[in-house]
C-alpha atoms as a PDB file:
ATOM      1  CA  UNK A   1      12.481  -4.070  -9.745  1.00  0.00           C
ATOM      2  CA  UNK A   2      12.353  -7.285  -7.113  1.00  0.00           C
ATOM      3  CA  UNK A   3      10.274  -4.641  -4.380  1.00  0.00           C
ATOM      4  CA  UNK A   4       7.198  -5.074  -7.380  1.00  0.00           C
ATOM      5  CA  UNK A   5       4.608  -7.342  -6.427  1.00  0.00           C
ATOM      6  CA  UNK A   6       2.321  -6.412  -8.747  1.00  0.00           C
ATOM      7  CA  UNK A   7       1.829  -4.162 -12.047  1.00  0.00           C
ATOM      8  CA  UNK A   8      -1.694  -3.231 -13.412  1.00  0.00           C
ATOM      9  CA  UNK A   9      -2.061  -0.835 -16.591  1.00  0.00           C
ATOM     10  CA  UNK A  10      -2.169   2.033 -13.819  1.00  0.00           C
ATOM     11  CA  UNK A  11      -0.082   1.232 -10.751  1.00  0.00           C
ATOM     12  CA  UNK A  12       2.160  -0.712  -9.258  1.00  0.00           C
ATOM     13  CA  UNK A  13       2.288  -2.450  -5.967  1.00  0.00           C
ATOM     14  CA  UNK A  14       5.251  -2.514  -4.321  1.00  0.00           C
ATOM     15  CA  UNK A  15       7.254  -3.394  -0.816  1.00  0.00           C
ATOM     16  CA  UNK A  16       7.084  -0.362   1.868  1.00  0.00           C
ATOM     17  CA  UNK A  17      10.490   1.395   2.324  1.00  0.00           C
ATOM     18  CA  UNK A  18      11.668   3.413   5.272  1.00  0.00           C
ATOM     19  CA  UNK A  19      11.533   6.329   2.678  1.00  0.00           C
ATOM     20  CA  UNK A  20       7.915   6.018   1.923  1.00  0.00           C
ATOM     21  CA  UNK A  21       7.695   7.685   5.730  1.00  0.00           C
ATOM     22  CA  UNK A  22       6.581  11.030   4.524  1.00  0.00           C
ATOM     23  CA  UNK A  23       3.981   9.935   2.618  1.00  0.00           C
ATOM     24  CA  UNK A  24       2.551   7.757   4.871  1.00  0.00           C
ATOM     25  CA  UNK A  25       2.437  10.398   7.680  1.00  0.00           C
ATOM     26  CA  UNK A  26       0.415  12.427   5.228  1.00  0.00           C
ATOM     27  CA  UNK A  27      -2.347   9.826   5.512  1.00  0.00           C
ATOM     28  CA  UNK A  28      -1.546   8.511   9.569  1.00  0.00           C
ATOM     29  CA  UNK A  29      -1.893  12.278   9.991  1.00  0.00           C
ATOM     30  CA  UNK A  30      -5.128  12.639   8.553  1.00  0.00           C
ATOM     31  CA  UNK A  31      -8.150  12.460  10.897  1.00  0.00           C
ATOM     32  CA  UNK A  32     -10.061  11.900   8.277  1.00  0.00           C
ATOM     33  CA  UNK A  33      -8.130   9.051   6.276  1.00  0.00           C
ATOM     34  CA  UNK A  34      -7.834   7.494   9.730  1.00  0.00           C
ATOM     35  CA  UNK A  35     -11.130   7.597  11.037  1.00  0.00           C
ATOM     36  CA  UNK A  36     -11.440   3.778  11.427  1.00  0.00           C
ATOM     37  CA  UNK A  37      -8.406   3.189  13.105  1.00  0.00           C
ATOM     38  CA  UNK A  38      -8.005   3.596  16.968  1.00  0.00           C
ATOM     39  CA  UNK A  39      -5.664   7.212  16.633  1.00  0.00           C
ATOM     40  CA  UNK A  40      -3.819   9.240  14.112  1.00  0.00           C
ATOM     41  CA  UNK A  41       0.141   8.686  13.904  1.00  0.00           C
ATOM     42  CA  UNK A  42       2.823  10.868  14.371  1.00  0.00           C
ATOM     43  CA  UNK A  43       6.514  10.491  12.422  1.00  0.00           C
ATOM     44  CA  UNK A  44       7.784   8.383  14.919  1.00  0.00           C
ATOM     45  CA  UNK A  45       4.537   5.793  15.216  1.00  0.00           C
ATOM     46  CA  UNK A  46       5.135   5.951  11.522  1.00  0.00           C
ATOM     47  CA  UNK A  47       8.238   4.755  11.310  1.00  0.00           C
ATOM     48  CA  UNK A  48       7.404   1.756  13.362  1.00  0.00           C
ATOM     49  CA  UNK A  49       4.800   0.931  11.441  1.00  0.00           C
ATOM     50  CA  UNK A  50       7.079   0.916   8.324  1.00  0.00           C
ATOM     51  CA  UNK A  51       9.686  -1.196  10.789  1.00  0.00           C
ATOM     52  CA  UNK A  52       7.093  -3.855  11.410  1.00  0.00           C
ATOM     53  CA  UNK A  53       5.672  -4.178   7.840  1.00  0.00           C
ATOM     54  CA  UNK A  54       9.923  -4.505   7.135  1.00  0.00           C
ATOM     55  CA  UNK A  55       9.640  -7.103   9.880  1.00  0.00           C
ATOM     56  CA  UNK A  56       6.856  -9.086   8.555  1.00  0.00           C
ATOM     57  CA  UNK A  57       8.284  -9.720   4.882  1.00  0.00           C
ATOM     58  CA  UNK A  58      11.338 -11.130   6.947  1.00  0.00           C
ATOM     59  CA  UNK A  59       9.263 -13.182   9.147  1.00  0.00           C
ATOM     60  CA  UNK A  60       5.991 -14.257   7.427  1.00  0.00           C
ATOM     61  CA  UNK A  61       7.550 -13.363   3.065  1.00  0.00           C
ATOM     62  CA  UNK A  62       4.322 -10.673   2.899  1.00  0.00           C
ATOM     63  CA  UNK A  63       3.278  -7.509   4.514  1.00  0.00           C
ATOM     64  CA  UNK A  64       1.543  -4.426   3.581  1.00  0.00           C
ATOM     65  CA  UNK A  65       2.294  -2.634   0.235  1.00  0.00           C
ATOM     66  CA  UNK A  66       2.903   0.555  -1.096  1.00  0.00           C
ATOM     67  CA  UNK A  67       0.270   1.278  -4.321  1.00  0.00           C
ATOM     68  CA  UNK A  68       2.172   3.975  -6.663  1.00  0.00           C
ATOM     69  CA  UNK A  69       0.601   5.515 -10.488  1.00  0.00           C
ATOM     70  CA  UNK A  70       2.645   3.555 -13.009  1.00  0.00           C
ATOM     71  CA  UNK A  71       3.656   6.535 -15.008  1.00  0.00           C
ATOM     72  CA  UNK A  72       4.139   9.337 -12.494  1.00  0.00           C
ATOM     73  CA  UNK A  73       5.423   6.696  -9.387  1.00  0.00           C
ATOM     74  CA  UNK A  74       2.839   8.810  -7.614  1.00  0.00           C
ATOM     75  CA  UNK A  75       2.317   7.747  -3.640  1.00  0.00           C
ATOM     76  CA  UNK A  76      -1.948   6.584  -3.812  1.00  0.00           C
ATOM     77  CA  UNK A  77      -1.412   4.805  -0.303  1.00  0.00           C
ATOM     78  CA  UNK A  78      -0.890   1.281   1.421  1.00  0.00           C
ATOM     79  CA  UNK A  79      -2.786  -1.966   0.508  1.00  0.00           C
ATOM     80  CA  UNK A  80      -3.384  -5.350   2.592  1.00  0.00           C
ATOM     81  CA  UNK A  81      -2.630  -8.667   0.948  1.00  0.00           C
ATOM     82  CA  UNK A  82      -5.874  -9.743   0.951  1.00  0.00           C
ATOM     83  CA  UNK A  83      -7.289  -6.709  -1.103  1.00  0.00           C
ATOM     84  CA  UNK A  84      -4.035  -7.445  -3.436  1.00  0.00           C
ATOM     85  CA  UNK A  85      -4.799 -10.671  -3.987  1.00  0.00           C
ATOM     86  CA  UNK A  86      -8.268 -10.008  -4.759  1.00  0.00           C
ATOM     87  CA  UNK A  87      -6.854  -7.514  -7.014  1.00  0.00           C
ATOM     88  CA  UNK A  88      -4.741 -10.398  -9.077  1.00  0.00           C
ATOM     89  CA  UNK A  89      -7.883 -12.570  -9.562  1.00  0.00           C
ATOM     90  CA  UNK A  90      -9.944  -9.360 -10.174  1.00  0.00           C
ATOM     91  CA  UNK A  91      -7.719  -8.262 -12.641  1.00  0.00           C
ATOM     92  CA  UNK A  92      -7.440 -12.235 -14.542  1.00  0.00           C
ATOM     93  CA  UNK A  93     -11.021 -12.504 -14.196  1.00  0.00           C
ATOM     94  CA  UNK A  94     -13.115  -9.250 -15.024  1.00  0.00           C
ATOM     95  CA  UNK A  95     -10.692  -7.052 -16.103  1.00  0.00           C
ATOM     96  CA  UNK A  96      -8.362  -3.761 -15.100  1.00  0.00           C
ATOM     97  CA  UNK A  97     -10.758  -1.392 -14.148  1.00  0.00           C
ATOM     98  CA  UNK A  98     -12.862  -3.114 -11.217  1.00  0.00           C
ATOM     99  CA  UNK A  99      -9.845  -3.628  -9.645  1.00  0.00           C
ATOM    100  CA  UNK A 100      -8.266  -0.223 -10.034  1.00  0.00           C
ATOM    101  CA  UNK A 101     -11.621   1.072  -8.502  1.00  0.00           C
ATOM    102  CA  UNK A 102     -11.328  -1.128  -5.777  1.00  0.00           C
ATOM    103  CA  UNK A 103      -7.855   0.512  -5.006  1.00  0.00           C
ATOM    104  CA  UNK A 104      -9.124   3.961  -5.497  1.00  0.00           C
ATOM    105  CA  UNK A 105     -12.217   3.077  -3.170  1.00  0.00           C
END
């Protein structure tokens, strides 16, 4: 699949997709998931934050992606780049489940 960026044992990280919406509005919804950012989201803040993550692989060739479970394709949520490259060397250097816990964290 070219959307993968990245495939552990137990997930996959992938490119966001306008059709991960619902899923993501289950979390931007949540109070409690979003109690570090400045407001919850509704659909339509939702959708433009899936428009600019679409936006920024165009402009900058990276954005935010979409974690799923490898064997279900299970939605677990969004990760940064940062935290996914962390992952990668995580992963190379200490092993699968450090950085699955990070992910899960």
């Amino acid at each position: 699949m070219k959307d993968t960026i990245m495939k552990t044992d137990r997930m996959i990280l992938r490119k966001m997709r306008r059709d991960d919406a619902e899923n993501l509005l289950e979390i931007f919804s949540d109070p409690t998931a979003m109690e570090y950012y400045p407001s919850t989201k509704n659909e339509k803040q939702t959708l433009h934050w899936i428009d600019w993550t679409l936006e920024n692989y165009e402009k900058h060739g990276t954005g935010l992606w979409v974690a799923e479970h490898k064997q279900t394709g299970e939605f677990l949520g969004q990760v940064a780049e940062r935290i996914g490259m962390t992952l990668e060397k995580t992963i190379h250097k200490w092993g699968k489940e450090i950085a699955v816990y990070s992910v899960y964290r």
